[in-house]
C-alpha atoms as a PDB file:
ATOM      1  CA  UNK A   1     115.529-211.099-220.796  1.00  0.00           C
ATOM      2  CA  UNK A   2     117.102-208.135-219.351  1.00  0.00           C
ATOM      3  CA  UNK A   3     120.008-207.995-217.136  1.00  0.00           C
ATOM      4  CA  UNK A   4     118.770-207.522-213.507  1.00  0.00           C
ATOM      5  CA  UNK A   5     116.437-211.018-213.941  1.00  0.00           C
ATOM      6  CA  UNK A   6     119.615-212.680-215.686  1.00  0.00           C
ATOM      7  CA  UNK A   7     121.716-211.349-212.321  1.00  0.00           C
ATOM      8  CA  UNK A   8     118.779-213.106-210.016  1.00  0.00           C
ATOM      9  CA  UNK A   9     119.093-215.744-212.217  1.00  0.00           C
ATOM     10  CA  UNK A  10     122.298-216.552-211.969  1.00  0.00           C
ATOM     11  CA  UNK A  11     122.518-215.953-207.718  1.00  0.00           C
ATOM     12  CA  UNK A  12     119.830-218.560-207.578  1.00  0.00           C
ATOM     13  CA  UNK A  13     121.955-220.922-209.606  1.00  0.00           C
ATOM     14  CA  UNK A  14     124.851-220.280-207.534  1.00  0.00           C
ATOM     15  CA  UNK A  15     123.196-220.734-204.592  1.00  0.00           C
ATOM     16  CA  UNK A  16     122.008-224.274-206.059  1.00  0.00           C
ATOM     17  CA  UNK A  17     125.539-225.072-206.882  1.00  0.00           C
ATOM     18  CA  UNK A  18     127.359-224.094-203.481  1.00  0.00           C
ATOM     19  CA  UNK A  19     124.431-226.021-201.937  1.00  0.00           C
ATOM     20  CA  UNK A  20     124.784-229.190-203.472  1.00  0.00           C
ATOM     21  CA  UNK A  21     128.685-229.074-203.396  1.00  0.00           C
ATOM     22  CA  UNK A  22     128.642-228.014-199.181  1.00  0.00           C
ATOM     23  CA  UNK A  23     125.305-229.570-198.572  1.00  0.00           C
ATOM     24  CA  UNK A  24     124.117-226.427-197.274  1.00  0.00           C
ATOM     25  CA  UNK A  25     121.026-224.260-197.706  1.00  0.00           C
ATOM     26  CA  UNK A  26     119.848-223.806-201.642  1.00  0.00           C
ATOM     27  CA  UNK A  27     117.623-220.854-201.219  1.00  0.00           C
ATOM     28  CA  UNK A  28     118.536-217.738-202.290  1.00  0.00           C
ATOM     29  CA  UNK A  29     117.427-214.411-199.695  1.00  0.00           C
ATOM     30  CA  UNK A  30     116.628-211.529-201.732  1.00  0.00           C
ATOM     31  CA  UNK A  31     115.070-207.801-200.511  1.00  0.00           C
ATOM     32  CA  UNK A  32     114.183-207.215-204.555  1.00  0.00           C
ATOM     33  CA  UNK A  33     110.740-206.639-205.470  1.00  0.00           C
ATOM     34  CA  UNK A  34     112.130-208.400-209.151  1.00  0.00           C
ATOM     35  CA  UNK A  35     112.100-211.780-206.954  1.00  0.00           C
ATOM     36  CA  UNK A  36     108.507-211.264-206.548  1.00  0.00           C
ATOM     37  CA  UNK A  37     107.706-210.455-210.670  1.00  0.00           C
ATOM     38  CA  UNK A  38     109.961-213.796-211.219  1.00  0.00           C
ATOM     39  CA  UNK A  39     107.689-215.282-208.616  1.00  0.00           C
ATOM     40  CA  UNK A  40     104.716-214.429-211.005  1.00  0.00           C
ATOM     41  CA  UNK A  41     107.002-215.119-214.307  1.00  0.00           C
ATOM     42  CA  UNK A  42     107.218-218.711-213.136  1.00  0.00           C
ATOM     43  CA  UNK A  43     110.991-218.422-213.396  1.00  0.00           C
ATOM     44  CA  UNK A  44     111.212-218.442-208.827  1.00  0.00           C
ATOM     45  CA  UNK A  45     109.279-220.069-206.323  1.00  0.00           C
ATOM     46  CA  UNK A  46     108.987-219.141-202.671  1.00  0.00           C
ATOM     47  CA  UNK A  47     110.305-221.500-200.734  1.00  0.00           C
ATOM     48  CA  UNK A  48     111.299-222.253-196.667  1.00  0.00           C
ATOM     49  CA  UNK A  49     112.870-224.604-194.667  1.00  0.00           C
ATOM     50  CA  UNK A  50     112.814-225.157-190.953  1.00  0.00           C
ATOM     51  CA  UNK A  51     116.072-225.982-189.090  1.00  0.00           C
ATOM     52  CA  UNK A  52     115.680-228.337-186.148  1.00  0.00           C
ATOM     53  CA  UNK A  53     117.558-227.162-183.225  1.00  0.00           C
ATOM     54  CA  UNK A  54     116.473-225.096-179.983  1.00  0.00           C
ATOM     55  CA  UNK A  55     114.639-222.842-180.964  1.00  0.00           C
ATOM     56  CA  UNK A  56     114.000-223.896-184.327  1.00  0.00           C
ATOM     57  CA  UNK A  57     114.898-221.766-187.611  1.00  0.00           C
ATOM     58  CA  UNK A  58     112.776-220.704-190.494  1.00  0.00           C
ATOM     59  CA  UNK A  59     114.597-219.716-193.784  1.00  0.00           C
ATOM     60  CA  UNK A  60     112.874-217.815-196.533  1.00  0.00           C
ATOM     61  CA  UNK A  61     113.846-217.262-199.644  1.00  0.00           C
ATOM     62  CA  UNK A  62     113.514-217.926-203.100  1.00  0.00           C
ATOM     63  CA  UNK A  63     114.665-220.841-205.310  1.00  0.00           C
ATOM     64  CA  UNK A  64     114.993-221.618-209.228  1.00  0.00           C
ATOM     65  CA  UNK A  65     111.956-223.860-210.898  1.00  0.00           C
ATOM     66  CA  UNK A  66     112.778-225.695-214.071  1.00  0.00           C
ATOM     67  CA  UNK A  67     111.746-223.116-216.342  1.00  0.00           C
ATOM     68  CA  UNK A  68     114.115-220.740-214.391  1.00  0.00           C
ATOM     69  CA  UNK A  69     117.148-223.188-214.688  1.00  0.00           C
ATOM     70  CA  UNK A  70     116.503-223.248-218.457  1.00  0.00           C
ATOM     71  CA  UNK A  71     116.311-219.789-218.657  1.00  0.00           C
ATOM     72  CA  UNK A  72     119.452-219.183-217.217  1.00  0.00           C
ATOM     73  CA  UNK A  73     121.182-221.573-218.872  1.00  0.00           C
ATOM     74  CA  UNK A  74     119.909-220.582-222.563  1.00  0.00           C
ATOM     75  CA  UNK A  75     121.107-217.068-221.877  1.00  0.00           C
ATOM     76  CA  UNK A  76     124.517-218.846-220.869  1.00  0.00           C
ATOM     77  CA  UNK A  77     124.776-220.252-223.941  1.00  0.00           C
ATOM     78  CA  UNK A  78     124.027-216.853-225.968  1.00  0.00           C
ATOM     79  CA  UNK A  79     127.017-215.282-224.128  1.00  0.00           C
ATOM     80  CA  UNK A  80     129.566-218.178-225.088  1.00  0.00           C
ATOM     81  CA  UNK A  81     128.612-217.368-229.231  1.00  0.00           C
END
C-alpha cells in the first residue's frame, strides 16, 4: 500500500478515535479523488449524517469499513518492526 492511501487511512482512523473519545462526528471530509478509488477498493464507504436543528445539517464524508481498519492497522504494525 502506498503512502497517500496509508495517510487517508490513518485521518479516517483519527477521525474514528476523536469521535468516540468527544462523541462528535466520525466521518472524515476529503476533496481527494484517492477517497473515491478507496471507495471502489472497499477500504472507505460514503457515508452522511443529518443534524437535527433549524435548518437541518447534512454531513458528507467518508468513513473506514472493516477491511479499511485492518488495513491500517497491519501497516501499523509493519512500522513498529
Amino acid at each position: 500500500m502506498d503512502k497517500r492511501r496509508l495517510v487517508l487511512l490513518e485521518k479516517a482512523f483519527s477521525q474514528e478515535v476523536k469521535a468516540s473519545i468527544s462523541n462528535g462526528i466520525h466521518l472524515m471530509q476529503t476533496r481527494s479523488t484517492l477517497a473515491d478509488k478507496m471507495v471502489e477498493e472497499g477500504l472507505l464507504a460514503k457515508s452522511s449524517i443529518k443534524l437535527g436543528g433549524f435548518p437541518p445539517v447534512t454531513i458528507h464524508g467518508y468513513e473506514l469499513t472493516h477491511a479499511g481498519r485492518f488495513a491500517y492497522c497491519a501497516s501499523c504494525r509493519d512500522q513498529s518492526e
